[in-house]
N, C-alpha and C. Protein backbone atom coordinates (compact mmCIF):
# COMPACT_ATOMS: atom_id res chain seq x y z
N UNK A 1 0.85 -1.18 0.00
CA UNK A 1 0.00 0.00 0.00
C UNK A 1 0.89 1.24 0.00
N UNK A 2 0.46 2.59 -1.07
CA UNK A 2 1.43 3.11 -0.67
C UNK A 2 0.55 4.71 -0.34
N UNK A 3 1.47 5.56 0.15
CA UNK A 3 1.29 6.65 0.63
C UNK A 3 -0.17 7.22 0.10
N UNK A 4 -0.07 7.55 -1.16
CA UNK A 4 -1.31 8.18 -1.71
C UNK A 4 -2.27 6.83 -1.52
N UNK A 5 -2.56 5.36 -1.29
CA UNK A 5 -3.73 5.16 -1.16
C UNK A 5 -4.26 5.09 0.35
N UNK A 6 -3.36 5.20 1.40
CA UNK A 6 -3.51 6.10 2.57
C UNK A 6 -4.41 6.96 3.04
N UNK A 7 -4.57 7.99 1.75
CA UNK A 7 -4.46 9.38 1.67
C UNK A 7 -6.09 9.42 0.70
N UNK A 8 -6.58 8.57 0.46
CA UNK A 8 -7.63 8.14 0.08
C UNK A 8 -8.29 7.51 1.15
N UNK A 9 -8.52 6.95 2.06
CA UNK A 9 -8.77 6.33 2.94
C UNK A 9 -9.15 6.95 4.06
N UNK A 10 -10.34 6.65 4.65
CA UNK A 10 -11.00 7.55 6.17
C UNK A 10 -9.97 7.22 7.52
N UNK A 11 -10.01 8.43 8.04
CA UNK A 11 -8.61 8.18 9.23
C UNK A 11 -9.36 8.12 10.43
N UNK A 12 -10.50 7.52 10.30
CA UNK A 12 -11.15 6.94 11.98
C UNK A 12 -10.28 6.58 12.81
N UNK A 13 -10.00 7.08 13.95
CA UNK A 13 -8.74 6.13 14.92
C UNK A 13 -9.87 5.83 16.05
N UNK A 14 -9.50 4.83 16.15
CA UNK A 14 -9.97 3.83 17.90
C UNK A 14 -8.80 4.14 18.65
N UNK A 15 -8.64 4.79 20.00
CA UNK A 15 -7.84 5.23 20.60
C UNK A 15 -8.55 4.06 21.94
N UNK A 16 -7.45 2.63 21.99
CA UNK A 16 -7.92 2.13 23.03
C UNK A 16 -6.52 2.26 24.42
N UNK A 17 -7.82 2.25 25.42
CA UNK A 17 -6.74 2.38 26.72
C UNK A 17 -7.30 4.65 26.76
N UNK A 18 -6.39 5.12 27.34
CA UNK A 18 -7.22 6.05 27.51
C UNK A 18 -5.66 7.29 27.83
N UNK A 19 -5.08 8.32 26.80
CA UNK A 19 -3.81 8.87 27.51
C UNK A 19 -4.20 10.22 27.25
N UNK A 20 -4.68 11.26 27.53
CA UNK A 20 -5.17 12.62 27.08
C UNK A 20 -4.40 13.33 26.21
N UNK A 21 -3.11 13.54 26.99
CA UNK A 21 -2.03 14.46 26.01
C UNK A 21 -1.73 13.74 24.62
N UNK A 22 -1.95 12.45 24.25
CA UNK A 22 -1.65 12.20 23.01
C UNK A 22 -2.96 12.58 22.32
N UNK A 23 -3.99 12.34 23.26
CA UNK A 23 -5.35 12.23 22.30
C UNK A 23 -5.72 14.00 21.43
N UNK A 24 -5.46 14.78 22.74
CA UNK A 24 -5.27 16.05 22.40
C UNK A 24 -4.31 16.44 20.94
N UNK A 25 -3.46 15.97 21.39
CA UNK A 25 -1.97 16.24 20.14
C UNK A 25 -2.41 15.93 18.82
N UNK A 26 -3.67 14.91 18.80
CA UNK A 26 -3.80 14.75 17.53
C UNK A 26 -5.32 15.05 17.10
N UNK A 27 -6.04 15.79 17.78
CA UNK A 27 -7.06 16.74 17.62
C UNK A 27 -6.11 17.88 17.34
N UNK A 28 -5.05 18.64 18.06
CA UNK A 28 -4.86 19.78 17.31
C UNK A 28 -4.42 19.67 15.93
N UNK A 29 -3.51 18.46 15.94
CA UNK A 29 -3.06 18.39 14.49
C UNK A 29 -3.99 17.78 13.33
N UNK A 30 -5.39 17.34 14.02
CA UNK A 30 -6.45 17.82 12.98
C UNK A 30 -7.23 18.79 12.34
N UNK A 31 -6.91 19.76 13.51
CA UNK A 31 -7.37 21.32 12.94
C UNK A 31 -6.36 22.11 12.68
N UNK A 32 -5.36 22.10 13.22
CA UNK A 32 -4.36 22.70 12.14
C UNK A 32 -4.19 22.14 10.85
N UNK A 33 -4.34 20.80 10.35
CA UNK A 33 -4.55 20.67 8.70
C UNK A 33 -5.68 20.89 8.04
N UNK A 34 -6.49 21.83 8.85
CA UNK A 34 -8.05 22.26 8.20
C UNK A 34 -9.55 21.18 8.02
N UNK A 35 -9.06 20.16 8.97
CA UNK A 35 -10.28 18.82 9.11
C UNK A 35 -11.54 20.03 9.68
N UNK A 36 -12.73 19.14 9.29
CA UNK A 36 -13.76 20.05 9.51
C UNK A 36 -14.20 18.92 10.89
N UNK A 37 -13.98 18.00 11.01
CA UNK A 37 -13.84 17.29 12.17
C UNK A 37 -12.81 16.13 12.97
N UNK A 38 -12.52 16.22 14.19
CA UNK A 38 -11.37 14.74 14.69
C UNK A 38 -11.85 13.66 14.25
N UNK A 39 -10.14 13.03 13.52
CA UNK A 39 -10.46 11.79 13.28
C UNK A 39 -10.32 10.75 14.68
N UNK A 40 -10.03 11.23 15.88
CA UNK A 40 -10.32 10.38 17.20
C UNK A 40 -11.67 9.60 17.21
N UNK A 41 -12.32 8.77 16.76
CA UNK A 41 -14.20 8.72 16.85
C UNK A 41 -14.43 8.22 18.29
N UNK A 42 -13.71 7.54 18.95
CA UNK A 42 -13.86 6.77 20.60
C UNK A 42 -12.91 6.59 20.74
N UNK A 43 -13.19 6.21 22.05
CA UNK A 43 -11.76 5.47 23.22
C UNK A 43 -12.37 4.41 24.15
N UNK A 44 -11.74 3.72 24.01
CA UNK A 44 -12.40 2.74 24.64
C UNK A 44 -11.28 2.43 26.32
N UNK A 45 -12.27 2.82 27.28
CA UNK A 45 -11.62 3.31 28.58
C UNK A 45 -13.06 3.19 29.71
N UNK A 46 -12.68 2.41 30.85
CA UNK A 46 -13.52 2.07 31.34
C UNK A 46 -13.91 3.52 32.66
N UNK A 47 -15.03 3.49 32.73
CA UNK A 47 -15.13 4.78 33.79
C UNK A 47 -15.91 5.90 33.55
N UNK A 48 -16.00 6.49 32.60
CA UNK A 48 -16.49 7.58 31.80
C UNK A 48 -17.63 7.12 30.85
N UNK A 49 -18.23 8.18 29.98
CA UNK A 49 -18.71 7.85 29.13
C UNK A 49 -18.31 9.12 27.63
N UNK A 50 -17.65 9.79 28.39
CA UNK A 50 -17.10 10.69 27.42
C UNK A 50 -15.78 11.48 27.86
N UNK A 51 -14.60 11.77 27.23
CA UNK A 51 -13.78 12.68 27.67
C UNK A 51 -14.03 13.83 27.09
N UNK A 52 -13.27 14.77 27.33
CA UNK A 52 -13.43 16.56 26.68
C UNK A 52 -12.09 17.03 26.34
N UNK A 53 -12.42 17.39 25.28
CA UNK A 53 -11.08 17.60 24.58
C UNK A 53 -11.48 19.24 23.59
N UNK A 54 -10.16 19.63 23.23
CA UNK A 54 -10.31 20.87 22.40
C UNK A 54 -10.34 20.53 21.18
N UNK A 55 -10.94 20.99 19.98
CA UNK A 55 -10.71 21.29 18.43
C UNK A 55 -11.00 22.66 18.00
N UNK A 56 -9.58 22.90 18.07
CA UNK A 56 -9.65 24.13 18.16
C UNK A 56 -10.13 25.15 19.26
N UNK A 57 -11.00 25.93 19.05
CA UNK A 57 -11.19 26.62 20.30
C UNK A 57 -12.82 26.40 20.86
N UNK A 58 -12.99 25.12 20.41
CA UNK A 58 -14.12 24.54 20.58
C UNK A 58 -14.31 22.94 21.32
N UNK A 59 -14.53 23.01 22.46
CA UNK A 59 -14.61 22.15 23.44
C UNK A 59 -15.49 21.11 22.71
N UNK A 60 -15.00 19.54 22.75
CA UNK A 60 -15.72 18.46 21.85
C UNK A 60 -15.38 17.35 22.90
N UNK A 61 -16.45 16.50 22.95
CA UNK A 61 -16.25 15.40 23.30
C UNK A 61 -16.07 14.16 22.58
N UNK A 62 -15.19 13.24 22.88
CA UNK A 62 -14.92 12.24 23.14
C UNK A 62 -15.50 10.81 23.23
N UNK A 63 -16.67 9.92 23.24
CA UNK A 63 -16.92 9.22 23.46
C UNK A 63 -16.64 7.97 23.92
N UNK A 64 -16.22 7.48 24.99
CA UNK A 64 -15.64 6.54 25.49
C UNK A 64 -16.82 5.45 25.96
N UNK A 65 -16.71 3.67 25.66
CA UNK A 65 -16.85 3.05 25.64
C UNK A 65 -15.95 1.45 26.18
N UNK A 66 -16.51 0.75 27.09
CA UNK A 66 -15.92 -0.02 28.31
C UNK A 66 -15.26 -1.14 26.95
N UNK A 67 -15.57 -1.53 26.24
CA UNK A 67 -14.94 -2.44 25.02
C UNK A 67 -15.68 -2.10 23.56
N UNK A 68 -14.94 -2.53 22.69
CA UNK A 68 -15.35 -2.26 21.23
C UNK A 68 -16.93 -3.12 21.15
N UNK A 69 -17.47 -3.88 21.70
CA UNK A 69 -18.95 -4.48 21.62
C UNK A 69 -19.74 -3.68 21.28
N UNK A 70 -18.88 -2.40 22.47
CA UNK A 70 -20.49 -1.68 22.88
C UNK A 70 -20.33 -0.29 21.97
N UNK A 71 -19.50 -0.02 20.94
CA UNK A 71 -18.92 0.80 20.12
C UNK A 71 -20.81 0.87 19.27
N UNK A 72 -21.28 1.81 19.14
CA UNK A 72 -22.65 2.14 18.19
C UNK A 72 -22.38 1.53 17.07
N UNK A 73 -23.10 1.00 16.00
CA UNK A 73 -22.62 1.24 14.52
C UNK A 73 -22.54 2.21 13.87
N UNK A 74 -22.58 3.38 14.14
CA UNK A 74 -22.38 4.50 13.37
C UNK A 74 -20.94 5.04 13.61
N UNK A 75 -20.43 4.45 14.88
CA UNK A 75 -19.10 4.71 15.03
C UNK A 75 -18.21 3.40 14.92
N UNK A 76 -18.62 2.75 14.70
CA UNK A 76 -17.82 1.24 14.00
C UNK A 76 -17.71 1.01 12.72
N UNK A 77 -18.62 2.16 12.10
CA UNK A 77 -17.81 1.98 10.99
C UNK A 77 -17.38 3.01 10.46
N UNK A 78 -16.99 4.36 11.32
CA UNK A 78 -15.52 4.45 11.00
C UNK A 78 -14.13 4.39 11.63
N UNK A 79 -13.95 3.37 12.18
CA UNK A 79 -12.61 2.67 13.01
C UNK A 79 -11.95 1.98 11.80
N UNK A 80 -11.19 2.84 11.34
CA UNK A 80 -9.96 2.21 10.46
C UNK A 80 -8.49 2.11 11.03
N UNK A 81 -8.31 3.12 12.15
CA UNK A 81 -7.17 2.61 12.36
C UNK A 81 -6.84 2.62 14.67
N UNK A 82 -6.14 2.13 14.92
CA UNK A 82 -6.16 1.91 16.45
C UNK A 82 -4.38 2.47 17.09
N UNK A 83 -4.97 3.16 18.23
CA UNK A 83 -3.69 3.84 18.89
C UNK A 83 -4.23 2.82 20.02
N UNK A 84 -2.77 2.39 20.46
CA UNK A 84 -3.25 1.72 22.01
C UNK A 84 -2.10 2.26 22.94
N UNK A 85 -2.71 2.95 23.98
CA UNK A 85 -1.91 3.40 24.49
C UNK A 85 -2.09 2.70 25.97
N UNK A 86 -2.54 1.64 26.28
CA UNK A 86 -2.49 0.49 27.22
C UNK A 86 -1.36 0.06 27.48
N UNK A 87 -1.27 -0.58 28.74
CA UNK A 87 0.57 -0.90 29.31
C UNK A 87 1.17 -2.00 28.75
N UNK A 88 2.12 -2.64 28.65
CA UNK A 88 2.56 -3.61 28.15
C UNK A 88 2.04 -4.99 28.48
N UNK A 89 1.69 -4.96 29.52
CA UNK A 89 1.19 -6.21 30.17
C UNK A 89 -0.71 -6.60 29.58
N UNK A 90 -1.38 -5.46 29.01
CA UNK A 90 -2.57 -5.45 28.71
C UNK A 90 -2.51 -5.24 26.86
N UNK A 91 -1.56 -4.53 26.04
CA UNK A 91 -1.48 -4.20 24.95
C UNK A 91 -1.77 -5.34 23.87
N UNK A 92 -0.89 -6.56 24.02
CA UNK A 92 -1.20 -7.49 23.25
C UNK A 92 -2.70 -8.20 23.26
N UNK A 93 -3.09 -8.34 24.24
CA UNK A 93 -4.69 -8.97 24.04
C UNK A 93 -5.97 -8.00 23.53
N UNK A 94 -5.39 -6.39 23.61
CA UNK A 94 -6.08 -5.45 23.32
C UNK A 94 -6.01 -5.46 21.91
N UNK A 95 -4.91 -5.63 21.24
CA UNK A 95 -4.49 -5.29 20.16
C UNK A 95 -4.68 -6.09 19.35
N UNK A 96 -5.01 -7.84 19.65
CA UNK A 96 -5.85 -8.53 18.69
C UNK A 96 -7.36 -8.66 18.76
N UNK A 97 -7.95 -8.06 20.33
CA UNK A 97 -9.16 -7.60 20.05
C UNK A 97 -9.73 -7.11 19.21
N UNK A 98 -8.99 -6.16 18.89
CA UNK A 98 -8.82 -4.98 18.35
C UNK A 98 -9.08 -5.33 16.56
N UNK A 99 -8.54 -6.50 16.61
CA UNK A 99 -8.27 -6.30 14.90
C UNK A 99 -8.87 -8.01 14.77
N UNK A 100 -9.28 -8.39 15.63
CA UNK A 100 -10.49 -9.42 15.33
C UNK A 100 -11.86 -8.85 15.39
N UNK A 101 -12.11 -7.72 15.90
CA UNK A 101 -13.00 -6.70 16.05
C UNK A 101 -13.60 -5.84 14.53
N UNK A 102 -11.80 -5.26 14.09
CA UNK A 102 -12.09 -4.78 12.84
C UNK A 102 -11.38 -5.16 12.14
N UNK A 103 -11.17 -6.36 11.26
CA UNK A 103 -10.98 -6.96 10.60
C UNK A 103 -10.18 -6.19 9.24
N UNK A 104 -11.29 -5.08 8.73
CA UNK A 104 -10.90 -4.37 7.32
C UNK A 104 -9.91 -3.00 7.90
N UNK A 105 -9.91 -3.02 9.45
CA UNK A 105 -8.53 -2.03 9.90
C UNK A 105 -7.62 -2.30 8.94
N UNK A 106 -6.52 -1.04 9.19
CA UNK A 106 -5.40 -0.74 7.88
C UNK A 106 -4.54 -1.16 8.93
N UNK A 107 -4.56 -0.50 10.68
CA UNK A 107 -3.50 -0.67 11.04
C UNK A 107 -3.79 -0.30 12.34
N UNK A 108 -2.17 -0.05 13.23
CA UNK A 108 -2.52 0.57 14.30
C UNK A 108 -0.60 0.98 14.61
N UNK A 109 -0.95 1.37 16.17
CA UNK A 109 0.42 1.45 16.91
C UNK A 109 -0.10 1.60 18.16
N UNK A 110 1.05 0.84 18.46
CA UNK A 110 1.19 0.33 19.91
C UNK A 110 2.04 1.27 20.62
N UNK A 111 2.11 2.17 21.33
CA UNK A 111 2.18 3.07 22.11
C UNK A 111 3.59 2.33 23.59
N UNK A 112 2.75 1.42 23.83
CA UNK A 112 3.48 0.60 25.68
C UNK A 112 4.74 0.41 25.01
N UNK A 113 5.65 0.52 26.27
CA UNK A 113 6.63 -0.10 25.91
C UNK A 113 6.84 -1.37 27.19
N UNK A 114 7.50 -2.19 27.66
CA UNK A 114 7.51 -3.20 28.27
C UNK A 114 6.67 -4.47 27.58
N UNK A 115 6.01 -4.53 26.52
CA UNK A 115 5.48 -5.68 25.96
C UNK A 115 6.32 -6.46 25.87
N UNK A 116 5.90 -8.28 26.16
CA UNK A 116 6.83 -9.09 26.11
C UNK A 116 7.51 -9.71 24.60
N UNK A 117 8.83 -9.74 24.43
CA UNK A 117 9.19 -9.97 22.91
C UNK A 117 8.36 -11.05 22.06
N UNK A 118 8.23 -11.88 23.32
CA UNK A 118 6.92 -12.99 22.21
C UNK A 118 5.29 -12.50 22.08
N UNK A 119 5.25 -11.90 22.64
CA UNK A 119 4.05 -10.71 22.31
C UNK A 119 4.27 -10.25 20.52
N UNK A 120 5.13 -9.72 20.91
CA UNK A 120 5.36 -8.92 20.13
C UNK A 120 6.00 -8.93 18.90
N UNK A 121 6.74 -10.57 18.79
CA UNK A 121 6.58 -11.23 17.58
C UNK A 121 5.41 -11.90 16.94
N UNK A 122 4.45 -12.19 17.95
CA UNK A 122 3.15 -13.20 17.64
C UNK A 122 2.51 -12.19 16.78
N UNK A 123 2.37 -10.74 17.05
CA UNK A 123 1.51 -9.81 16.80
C UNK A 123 2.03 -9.29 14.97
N UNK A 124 3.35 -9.39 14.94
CA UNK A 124 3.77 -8.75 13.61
C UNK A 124 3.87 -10.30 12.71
N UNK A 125 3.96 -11.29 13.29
CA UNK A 125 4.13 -12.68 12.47
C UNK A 125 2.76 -12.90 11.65
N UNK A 126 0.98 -12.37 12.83
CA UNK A 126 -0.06 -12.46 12.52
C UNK A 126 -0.28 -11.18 11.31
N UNK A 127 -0.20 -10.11 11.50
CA UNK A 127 -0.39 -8.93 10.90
C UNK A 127 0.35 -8.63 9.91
N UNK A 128 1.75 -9.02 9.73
CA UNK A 128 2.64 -7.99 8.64
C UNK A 128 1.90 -7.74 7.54
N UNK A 129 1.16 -9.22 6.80
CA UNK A 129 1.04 -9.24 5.88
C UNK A 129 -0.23 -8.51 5.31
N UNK A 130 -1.12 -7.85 6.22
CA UNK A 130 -2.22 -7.21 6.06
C UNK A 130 -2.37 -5.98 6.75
N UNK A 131 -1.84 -5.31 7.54
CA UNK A 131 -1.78 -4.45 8.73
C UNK A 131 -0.60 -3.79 8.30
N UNK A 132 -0.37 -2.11 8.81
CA UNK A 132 0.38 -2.07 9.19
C UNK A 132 0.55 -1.84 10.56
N UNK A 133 1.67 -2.35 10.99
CA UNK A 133 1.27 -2.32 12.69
C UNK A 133 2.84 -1.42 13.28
N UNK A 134 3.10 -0.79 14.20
CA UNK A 134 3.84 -0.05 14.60
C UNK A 134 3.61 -0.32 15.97
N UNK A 135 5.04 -1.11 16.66
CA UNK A 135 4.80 -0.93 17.73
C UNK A 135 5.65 -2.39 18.64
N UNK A 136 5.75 -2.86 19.40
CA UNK A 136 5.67 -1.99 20.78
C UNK A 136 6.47 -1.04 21.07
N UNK A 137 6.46 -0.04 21.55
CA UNK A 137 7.40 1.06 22.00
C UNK A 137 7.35 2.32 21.25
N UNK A 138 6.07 2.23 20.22
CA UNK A 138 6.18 3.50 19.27
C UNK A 138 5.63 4.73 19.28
N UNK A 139 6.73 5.70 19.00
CA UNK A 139 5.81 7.01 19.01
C UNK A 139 4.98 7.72 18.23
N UNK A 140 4.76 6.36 17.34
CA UNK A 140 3.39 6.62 16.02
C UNK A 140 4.01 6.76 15.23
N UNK A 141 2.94 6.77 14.18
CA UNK A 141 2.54 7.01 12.89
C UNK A 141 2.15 8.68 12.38
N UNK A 142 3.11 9.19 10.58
CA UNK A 142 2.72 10.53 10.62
C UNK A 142 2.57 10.34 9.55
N UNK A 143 1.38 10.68 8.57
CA UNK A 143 1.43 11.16 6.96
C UNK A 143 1.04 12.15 6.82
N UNK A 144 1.86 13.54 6.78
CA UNK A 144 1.86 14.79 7.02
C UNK A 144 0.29 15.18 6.35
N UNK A 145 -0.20 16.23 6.95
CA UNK A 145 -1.35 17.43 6.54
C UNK A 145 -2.68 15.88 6.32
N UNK A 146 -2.43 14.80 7.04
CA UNK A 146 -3.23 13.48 6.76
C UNK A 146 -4.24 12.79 7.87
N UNK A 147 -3.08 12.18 9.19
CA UNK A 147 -3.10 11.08 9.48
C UNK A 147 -1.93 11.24 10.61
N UNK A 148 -2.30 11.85 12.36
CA UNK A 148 -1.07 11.23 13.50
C UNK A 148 -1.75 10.37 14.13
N UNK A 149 -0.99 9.04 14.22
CA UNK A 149 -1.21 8.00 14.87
C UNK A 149 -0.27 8.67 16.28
N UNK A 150 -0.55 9.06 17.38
CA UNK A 150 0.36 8.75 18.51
C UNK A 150 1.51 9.80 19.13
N UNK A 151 2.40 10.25 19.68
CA UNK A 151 2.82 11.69 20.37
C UNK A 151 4.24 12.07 18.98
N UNK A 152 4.21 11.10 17.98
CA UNK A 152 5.15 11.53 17.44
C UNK A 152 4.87 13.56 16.48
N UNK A 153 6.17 13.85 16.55
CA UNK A 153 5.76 15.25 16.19
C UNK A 153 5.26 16.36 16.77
N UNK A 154 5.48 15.37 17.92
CA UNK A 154 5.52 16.93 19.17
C UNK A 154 4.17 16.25 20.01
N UNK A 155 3.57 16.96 21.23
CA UNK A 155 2.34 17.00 21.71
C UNK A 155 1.79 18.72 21.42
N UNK A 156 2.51 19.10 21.44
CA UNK A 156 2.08 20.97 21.51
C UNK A 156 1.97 21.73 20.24
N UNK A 157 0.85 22.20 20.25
CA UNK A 157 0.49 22.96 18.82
C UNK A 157 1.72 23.55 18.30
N UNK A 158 2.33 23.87 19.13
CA UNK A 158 3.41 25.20 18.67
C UNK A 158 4.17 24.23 17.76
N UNK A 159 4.57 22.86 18.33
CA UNK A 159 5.34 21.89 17.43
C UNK A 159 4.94 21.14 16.18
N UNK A 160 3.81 21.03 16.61
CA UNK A 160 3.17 20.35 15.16
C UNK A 160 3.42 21.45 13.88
N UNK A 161 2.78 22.56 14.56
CA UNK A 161 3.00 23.70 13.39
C UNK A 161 4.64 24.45 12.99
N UNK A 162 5.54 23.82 14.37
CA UNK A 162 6.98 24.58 13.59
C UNK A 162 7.50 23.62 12.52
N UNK A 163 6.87 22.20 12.44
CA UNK A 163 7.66 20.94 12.01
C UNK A 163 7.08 20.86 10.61
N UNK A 164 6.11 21.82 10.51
CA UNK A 164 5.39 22.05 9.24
C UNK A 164 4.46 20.49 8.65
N UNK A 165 4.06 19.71 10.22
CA UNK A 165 3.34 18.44 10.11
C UNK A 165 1.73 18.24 8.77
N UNK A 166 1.65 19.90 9.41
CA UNK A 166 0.41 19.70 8.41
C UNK A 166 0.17 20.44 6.84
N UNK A 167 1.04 19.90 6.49
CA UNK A 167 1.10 20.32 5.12
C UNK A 167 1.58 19.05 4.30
N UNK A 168 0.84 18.48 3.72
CA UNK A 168 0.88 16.93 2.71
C UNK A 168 2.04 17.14 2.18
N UNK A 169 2.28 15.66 2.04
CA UNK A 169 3.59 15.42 1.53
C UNK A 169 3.91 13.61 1.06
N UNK A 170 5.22 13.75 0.40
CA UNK A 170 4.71 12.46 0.13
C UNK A 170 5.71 11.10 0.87
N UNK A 171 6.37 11.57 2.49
CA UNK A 171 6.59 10.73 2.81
C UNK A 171 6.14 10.64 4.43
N UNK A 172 6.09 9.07 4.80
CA UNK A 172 5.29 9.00 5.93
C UNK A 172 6.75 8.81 7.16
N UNK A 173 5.97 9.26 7.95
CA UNK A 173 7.00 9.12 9.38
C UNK A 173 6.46 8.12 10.41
């Protein structure tokens, strides 16, 4: 798959496990590339039923949900891609939930670091060939002015916008 068919493709993220400052980081860097809405659609995080977050200078919520079951269908189908920002010890069983869940997912990244190495071969041995998967230990996924999977490229507006993140381009980080 390459960059431009990416770039064709809806950037629904399932943000499972629950980390604010990343979730934030990539709401701003959806309105700084001119999205008319976050591609965050849920989080799946037990406790809540919604977090609050900024887009822009407009307070939006979040929708959080205790597992993908209970995900609506109107928001299941657009989960194309998954941030898990769950600990190492919980990441791997999340993360084939996750993609026995959504099947036609493109991909995800795995956020934890401490996942166990046979974790974490089982997971890329199952996936390479259909997925792309990033992770354990990663600081995401970037296809500039597109698509942040995760804290790579700064967390702070000021950074996304000095790194010139949101302006398309044709290679991915």
């Amino acid at each position: 798959m390459t960059i431009d068919d990416f770039k064709k493709r809806a950037p629904g993220i399932l943000l499972v496990g629950n980390h604010p400052a990343t979730a934030q980081s990539i709401l701003d860097f959806d309105f700084l590339s001119g999205k008319k809405t976050p591609s965050v659609c849920a989080i799946l995080t037990d406790g809540r039923n919604a977090e609050k977050f900024f887009f822009g200078r407009t307070e939006v919520l979040i929708p959080c949900y205790p597992h993908a079951r209970a995900l609506p269908p109107h928001i299941k189908e657009k989960v194309k891609w998954m941030l898990n920002v769950q600990s190492g010890r919980r990441a791997y069983a999340s993360t084939k939930i996750f993609f026995d869940f959504f099947p036609d997912a493109y991909g995800g990244v795995i956020f934890a670091e401490n996942m166990p190495e046979r974790h974490a071969v089982d997971l890329i041995r199952t996936y390479a060939d259909s997925k792309l998967l990033l992770g354990a230990a990663s600081v995401g996924f970037l296809l500039p002015g597109f698509l942040k999977l995760g804290t790579v490229g700064g967390v702070d507006p000021s950074q996304i916008e000095a790194g010139a993140l949101t302006e398309g381009g044709s290679v991915a980080v």
